[in-house]
N, C-alpha and C. Protein backbone atom coordinates (compact mmCIF):
# COMPACT_ATOMS: atom_id res chain seq x y z
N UNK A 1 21.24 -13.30 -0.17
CA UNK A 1 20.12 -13.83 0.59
C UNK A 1 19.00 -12.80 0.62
N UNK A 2 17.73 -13.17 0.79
CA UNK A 2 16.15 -12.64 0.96
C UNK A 2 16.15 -12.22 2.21
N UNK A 3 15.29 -11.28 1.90
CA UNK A 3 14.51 -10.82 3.57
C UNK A 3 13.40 -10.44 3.52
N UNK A 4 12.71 -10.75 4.69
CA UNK A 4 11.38 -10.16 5.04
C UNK A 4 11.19 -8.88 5.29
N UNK A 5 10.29 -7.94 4.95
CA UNK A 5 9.82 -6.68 5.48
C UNK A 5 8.59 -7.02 6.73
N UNK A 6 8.49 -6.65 7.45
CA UNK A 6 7.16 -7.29 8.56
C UNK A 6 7.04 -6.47 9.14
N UNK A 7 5.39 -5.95 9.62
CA UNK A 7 5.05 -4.75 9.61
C UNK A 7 3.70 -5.19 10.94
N UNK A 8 3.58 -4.78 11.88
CA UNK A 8 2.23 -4.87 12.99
C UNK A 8 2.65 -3.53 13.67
N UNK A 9 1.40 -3.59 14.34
CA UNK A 9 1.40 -2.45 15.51
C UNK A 9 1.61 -2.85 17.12
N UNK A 10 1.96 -1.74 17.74
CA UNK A 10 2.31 -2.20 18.90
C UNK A 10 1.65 -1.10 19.94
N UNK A 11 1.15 -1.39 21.05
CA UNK A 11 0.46 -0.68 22.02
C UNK A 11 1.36 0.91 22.34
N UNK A 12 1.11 2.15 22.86
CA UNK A 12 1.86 3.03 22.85
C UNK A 12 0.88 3.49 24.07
N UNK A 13 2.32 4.41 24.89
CA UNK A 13 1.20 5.59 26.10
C UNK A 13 0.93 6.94 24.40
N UNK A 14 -0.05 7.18 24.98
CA UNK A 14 -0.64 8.45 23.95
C UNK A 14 -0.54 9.63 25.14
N UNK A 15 0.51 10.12 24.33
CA UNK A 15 1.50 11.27 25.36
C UNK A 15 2.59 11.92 24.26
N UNK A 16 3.12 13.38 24.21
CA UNK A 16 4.06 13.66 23.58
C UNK A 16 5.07 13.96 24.25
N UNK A 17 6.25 14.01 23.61
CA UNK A 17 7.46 13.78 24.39
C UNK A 17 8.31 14.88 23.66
N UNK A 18 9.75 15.40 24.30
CA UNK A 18 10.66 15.83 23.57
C UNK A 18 11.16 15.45 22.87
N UNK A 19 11.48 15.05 21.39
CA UNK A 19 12.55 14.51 20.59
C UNK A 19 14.05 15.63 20.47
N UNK A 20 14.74 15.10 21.32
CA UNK A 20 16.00 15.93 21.11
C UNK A 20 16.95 15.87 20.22
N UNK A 21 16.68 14.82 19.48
CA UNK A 21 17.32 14.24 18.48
C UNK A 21 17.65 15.38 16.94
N UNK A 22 15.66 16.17 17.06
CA UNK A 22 15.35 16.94 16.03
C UNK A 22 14.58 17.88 16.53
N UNK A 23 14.78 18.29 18.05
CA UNK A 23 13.94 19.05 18.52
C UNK A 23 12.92 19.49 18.32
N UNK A 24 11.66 18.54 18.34
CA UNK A 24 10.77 18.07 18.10
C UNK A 24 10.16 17.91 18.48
N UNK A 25 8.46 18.19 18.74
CA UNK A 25 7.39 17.06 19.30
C UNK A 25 7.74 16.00 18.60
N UNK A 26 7.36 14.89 20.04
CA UNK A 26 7.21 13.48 19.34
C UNK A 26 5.68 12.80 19.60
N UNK A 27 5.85 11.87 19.39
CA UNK A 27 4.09 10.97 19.97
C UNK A 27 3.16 11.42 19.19
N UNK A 28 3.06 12.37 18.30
CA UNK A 28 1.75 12.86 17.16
C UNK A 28 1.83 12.11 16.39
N UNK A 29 0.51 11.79 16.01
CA UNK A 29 0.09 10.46 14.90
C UNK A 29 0.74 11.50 13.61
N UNK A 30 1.60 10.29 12.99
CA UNK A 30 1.85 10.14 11.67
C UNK A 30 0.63 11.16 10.64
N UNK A 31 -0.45 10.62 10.85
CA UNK A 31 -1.51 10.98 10.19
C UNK A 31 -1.47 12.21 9.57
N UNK A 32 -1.56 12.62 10.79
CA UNK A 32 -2.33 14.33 11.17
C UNK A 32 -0.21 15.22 11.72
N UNK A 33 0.28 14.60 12.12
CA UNK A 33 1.53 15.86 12.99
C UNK A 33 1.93 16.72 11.72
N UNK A 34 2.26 16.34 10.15
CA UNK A 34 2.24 16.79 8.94
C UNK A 34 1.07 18.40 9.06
N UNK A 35 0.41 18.48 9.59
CA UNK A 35 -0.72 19.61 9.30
C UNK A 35 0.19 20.71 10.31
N UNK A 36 0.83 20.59 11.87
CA UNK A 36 1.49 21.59 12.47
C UNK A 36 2.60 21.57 12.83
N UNK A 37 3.55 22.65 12.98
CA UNK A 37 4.86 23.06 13.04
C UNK A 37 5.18 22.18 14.09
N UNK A 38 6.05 21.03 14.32
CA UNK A 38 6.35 20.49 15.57
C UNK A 38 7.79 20.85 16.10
N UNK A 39 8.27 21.56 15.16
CA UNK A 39 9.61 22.04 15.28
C UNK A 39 9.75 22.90 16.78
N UNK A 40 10.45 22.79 17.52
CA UNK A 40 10.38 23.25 18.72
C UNK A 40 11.45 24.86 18.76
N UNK A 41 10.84 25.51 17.71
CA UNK A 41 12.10 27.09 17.86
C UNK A 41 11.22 28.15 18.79
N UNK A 42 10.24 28.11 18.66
CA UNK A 42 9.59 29.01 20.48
C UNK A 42 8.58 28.86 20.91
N UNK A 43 8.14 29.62 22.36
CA UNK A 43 6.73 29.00 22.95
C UNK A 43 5.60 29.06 22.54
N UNK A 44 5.42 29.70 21.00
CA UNK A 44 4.56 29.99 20.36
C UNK A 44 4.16 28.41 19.75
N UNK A 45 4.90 27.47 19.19
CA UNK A 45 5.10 26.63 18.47
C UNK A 45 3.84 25.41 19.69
N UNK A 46 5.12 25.61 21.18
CA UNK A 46 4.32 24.47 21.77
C UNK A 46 2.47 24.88 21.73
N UNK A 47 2.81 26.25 22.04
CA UNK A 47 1.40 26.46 22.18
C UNK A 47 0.06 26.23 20.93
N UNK A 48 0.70 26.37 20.17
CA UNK A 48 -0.42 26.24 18.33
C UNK A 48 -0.23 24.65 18.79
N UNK A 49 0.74 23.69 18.94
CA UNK A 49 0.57 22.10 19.37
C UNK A 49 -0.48 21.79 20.19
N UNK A 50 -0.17 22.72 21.25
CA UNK A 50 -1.58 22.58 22.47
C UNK A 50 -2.76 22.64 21.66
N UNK A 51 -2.79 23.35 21.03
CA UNK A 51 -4.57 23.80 20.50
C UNK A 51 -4.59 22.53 19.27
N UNK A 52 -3.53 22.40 18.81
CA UNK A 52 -4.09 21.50 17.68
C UNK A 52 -3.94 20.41 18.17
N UNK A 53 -3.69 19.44 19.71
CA UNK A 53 -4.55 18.39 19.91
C UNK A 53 -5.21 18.33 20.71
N UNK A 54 -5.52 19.45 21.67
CA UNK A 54 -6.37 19.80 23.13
C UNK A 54 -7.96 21.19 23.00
N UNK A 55 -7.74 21.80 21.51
CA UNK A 55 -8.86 22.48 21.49
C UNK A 55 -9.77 22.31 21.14
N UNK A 56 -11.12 23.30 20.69
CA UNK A 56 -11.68 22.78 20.77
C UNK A 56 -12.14 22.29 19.12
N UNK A 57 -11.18 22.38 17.87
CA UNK A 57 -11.62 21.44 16.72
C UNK A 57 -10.27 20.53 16.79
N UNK A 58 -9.73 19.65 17.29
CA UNK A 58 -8.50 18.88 17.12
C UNK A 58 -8.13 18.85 16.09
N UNK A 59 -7.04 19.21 15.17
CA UNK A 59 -6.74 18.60 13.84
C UNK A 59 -5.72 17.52 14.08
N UNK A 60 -4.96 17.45 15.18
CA UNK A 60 -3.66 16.42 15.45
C UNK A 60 -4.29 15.13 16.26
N UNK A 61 -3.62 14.57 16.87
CA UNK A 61 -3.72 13.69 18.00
C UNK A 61 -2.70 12.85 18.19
N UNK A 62 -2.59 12.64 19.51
CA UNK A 62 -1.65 11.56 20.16
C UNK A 62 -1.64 10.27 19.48
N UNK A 63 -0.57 10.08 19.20
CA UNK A 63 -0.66 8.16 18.70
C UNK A 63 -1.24 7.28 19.43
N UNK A 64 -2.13 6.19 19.00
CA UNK A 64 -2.95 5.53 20.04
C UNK A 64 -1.80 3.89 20.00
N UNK A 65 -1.51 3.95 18.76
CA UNK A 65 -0.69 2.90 18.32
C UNK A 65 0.62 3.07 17.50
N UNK A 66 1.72 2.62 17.42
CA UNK A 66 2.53 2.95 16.92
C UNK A 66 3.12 1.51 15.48
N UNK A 67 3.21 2.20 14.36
CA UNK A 67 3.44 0.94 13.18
C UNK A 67 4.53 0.78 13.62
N UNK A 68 4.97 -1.03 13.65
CA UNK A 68 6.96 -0.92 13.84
C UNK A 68 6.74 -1.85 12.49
N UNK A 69 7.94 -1.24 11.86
CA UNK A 69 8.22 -2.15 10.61
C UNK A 69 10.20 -3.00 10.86
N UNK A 70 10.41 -3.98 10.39
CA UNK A 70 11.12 -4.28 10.61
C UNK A 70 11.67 -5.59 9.28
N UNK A 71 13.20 -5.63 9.33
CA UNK A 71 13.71 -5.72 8.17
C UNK A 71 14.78 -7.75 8.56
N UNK A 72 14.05 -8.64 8.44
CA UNK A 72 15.09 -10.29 8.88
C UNK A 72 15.02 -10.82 7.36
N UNK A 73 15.94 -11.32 7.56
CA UNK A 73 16.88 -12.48 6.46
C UNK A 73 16.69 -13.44 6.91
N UNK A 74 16.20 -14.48 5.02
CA UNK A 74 16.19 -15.45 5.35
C UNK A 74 17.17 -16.40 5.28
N UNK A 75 17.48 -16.78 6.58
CA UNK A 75 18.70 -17.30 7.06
C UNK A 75 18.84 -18.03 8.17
N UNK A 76 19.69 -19.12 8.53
CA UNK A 76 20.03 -19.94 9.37
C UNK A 76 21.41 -19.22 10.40
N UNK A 77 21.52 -17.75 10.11
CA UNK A 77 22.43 -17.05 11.00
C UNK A 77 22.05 -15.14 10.58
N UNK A 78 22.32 -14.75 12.08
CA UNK A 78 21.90 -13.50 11.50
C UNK A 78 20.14 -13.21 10.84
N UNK A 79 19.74 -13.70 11.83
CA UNK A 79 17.97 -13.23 11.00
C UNK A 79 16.90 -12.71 12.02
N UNK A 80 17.61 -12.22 13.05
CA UNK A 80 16.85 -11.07 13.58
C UNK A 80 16.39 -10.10 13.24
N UNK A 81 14.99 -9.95 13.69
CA UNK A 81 14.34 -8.70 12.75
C UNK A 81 15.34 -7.76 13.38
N UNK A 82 15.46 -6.40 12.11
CA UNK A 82 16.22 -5.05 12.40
C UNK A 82 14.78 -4.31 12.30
N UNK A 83 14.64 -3.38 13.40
CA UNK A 83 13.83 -2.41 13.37
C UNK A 83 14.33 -1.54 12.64
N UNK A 84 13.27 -0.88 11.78
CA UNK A 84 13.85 0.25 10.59
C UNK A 84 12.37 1.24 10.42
N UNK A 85 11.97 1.44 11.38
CA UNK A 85 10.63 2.15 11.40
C UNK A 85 9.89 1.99 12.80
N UNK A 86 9.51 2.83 14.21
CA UNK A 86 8.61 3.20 14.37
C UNK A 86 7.89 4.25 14.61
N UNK A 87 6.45 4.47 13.91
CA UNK A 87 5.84 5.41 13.78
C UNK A 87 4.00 5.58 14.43
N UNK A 88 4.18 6.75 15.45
CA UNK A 88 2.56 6.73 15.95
C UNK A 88 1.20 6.85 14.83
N UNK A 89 0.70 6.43 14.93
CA UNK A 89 -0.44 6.00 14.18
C UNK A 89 -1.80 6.86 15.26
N UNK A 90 -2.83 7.24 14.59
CA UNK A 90 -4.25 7.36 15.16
C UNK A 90 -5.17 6.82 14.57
N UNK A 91 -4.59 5.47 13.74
CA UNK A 91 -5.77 4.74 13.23
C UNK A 91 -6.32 4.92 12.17
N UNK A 92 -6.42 6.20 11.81
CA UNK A 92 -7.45 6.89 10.46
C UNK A 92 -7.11 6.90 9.19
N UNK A 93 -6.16 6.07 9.18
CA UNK A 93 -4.30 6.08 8.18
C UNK A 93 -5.68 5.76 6.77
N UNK A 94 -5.45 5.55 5.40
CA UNK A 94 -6.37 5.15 4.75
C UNK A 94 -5.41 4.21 3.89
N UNK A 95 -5.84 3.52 3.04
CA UNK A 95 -5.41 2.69 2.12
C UNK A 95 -4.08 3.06 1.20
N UNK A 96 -4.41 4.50 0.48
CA UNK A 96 -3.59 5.36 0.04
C UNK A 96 -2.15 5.01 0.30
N UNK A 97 -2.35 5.89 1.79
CA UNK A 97 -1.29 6.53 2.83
C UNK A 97 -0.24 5.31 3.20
N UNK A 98 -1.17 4.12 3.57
CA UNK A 98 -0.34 3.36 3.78
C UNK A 98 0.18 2.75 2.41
N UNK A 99 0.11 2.75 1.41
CA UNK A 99 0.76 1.89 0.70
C UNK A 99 1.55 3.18 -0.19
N UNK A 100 2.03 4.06 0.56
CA UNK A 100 2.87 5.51 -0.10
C UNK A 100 3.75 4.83 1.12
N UNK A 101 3.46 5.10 2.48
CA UNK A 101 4.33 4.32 3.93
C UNK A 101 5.25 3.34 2.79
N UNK A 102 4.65 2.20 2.82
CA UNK A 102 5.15 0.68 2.35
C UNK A 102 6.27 1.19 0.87
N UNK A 103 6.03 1.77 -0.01
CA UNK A 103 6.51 2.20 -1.10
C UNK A 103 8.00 2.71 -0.77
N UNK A 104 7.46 3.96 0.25
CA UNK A 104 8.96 4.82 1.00
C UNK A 104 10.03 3.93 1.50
N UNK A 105 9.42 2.67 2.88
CA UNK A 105 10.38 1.89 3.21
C UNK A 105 10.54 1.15 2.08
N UNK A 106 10.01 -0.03 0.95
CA UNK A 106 11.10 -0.82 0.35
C UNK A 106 11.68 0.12 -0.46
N UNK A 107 11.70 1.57 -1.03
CA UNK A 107 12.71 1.91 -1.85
C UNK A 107 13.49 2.71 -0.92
N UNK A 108 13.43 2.95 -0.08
CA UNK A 108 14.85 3.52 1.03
C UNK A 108 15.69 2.04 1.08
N UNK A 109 14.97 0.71 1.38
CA UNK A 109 15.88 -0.40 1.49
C UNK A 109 16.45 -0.38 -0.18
N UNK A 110 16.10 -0.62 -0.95
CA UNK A 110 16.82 -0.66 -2.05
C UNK A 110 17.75 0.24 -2.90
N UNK A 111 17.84 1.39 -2.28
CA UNK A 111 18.34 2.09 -2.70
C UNK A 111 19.64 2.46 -1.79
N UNK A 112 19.04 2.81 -0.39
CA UNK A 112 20.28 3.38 0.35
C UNK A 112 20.98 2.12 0.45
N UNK A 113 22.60 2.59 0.65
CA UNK A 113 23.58 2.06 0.68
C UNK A 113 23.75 0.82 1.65
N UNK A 114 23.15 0.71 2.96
CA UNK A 114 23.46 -0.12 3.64
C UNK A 114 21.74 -0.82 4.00
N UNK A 115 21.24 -0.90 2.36
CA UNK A 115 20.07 -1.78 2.44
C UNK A 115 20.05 -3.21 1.51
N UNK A 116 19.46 -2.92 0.65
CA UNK A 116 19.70 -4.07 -0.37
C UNK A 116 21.60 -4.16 -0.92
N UNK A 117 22.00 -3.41 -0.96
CA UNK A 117 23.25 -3.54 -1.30
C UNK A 117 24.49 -3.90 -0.54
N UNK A 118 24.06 -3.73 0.28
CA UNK A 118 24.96 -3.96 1.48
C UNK A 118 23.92 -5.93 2.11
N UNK A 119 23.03 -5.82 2.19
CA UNK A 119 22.16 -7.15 3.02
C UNK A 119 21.43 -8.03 1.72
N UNK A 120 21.15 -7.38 0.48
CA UNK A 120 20.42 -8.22 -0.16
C UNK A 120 18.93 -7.92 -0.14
N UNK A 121 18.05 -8.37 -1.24
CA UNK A 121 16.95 -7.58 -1.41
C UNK A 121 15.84 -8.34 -0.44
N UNK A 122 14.76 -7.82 -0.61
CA UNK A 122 13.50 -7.75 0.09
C UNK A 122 12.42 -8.72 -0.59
N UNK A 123 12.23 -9.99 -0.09
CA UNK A 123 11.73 -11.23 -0.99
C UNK A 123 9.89 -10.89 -0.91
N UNK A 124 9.65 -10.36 0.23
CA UNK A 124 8.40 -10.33 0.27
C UNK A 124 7.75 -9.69 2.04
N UNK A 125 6.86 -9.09 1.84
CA UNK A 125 6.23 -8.51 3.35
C UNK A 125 5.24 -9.04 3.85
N UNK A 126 5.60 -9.26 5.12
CA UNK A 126 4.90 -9.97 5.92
C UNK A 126 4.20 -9.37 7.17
N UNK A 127 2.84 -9.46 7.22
CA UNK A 127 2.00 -8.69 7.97
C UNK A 127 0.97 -8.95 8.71
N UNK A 128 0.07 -8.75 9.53
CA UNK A 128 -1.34 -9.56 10.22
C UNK A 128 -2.76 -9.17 9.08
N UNK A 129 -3.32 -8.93 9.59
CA UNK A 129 -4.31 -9.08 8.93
C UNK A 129 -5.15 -7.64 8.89
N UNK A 130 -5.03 -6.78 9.34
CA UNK A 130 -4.85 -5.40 9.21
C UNK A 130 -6.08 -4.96 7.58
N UNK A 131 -7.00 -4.60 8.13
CA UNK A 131 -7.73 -4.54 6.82
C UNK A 131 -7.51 -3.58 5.62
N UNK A 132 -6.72 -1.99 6.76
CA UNK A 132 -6.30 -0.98 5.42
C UNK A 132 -5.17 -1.52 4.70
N UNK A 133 -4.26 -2.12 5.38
CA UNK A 133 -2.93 -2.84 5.08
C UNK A 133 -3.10 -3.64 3.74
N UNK A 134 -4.58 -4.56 4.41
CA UNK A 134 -4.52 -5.62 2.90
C UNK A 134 -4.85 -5.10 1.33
N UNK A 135 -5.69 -3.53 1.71
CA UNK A 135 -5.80 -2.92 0.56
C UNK A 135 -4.75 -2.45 -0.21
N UNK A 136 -3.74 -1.77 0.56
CA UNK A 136 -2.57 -0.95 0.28
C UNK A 136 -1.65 -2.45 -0.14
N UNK A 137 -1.98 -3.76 0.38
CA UNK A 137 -0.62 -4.72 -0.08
C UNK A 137 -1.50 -5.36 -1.14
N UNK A 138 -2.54 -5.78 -1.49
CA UNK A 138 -2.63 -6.40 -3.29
C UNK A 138 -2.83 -5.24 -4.14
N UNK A 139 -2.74 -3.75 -3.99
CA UNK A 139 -2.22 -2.72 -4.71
C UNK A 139 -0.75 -2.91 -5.47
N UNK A 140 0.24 -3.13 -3.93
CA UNK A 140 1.07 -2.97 -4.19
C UNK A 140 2.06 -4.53 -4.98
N UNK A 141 1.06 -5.59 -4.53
CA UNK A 141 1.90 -6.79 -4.24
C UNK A 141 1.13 -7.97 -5.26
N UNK A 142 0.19 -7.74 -5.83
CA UNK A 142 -0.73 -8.25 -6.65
C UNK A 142 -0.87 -7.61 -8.00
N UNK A 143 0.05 -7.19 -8.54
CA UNK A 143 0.26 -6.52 -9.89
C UNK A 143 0.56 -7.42 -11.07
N UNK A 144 1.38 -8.17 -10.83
CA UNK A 144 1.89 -9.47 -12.18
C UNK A 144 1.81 -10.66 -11.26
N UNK A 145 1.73 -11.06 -12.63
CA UNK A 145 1.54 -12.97 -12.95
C UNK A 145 2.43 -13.28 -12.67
N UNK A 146 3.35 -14.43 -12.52
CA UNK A 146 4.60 -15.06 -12.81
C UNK A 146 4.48 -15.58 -14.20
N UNK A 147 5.70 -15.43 -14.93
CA UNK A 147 6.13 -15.48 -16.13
C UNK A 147 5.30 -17.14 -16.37
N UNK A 148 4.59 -17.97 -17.53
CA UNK A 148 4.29 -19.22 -17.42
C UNK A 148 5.49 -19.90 -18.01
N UNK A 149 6.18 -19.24 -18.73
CA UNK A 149 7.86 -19.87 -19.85
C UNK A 149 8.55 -19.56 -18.62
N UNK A 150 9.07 -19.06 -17.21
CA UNK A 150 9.86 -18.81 -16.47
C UNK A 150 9.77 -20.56 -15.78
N UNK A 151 11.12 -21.04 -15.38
CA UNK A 151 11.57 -22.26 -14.56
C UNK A 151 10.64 -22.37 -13.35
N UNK A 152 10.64 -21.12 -12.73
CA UNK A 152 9.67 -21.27 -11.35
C UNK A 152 8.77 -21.30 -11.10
N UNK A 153 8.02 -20.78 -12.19
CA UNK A 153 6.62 -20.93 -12.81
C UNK A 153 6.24 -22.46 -12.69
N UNK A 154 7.34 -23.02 -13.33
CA UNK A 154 7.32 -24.51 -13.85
C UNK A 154 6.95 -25.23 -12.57
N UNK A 155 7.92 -24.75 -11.60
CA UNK A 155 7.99 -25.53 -10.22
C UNK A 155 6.88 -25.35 -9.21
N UNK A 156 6.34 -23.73 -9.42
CA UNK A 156 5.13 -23.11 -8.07
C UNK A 156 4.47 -23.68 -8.89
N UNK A 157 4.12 -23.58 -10.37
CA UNK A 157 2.11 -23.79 -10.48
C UNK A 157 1.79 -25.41 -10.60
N UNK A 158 2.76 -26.21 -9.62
CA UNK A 158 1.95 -27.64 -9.47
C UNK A 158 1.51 -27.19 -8.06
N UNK A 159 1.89 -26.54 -7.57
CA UNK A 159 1.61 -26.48 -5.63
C UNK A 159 0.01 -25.52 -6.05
N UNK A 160 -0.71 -26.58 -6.15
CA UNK A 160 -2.51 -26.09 -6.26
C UNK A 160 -2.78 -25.25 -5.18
N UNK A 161 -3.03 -23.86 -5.03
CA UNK A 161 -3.66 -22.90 -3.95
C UNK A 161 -2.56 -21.78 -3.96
N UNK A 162 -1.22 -22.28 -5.11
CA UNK A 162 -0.48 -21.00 -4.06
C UNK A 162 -0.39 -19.65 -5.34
N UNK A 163 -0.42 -18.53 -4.63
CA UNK A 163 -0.73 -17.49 -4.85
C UNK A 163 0.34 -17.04 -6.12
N UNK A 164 0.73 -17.03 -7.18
CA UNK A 164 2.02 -16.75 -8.33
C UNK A 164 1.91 -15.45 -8.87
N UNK A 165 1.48 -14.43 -7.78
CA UNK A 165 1.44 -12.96 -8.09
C UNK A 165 2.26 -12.07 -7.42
N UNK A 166 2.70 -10.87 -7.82
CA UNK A 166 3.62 -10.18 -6.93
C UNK A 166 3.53 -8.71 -7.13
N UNK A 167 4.39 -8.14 -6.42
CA UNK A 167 4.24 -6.65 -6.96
C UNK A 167 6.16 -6.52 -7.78
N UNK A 168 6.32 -5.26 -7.45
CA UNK A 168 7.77 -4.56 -8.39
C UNK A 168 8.71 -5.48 -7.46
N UNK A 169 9.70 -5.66 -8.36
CA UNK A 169 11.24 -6.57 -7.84
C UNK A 169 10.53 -7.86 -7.12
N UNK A 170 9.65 -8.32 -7.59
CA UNK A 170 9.47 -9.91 -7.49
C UNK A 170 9.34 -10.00 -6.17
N UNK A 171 8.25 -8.55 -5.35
CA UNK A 171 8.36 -8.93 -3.80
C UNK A 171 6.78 -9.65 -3.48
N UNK A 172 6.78 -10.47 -2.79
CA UNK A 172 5.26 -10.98 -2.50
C UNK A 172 4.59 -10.79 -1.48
N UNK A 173 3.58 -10.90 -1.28
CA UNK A 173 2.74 -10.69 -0.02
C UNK A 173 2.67 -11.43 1.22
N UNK A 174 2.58 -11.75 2.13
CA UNK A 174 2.69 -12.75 3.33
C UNK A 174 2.09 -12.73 4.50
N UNK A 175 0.68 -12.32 4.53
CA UNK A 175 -0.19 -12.60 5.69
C UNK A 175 -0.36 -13.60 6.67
N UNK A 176 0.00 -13.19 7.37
CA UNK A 176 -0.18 -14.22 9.24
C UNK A 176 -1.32 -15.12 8.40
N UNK A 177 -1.44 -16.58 8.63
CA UNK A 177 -2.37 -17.81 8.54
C UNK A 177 -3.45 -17.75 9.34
N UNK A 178 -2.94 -17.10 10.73
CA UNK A 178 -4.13 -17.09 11.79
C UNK A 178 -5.00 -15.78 11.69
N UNK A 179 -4.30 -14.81 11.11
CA UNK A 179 -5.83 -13.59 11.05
C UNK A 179 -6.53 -14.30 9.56
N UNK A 180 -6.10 -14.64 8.52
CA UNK A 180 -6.56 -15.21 7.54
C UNK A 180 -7.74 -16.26 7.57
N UNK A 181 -7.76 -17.11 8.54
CA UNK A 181 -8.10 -17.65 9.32
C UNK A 181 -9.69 -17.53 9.34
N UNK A 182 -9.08 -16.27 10.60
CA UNK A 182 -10.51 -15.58 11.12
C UNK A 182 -11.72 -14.67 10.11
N UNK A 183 -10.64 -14.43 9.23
CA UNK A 183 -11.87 -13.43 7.98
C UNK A 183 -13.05 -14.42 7.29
């Protein structure tokens, strides 16, 4: 069986926290936390954190929003989204970045053991309307045609309007109707 990848943002307090998990700052945007040591080995560490999102040139910042990505099957049992990603965001993410993001999660699902191999692959991602998003997904998701000698070919290209393009492993694109809508 198929599954969806589906990807929005979700409201966040913009605050950092302990991660004890990896002793860690947590709550720094994705973006920017990559530029300073968040590793928590002495008070030197918190303090270079302080300055790099409270001084006076910021290079970091608090997540204003956090990406949740999440992994449902299509299915009549068992098709609750699985959260498999969330990450603080400050917005500034660029086209690039996110479609390196999108790249990392479907080949961690296809590869690690208890993703595609264990659940079955990833039919296509589904997302709002997100404008860096849409750049980074017909990058990624708008690469080939469908075969015209392929059977399904045969069957999609009577359905007039629908889209017979995809990116790698035959995954397709899937934008919300209602932000589509609004553009």
């Amino acid at each position: 069986r198929g599954h969806s990848l589906m990807m929005d943002e979700i409201a966040i307090n913009e605050e950092a926290y302990y991660e004890k998990s990896s002793n860690s700052i947590g709550g720094l945007c994705r973006d920017h936390a990559g530029l300073i040591d968040i590793k928590l080995t002495d008070y030197e560490t918190i303090a270079n954190a302080l300055q790099a999102v409270h001084g006076e040139s910021p290079v970091c910042h608090y997540g204003k929003e956090a990406t949740v990505a999440a992994i449902a099957a299509f299915s009549p049992e068992n098709y609750t989204p699985l959260p498999i990603l969330v990450s603080p965001t400050c917005k500034s993410e660029k086209a690039d970045r996110a479609e390196t993001l999108l790249q990392r999660i479907l080949e961690c699902w296809r590869t690690h053991p208890d993703g595609e191999a264990k659940f079955g692959p990833v039919w296509c991602f589904s997302t709002d309307g997100d404008s860096t998003r849409r750049v980074a997904c017909h990058s990624l998701f708008m690469k080939y045609d469908l075969d015209p000698s392929s059977e399904l070919y045969e069957k999609l290209s009577r359905l007039a309007g629908l889209n017979l393009k995809f990116g790698a492993h035959l995954i397709t694109m899937d934008f919300d109707p209602k932000h589509l809508v609004k553009r």
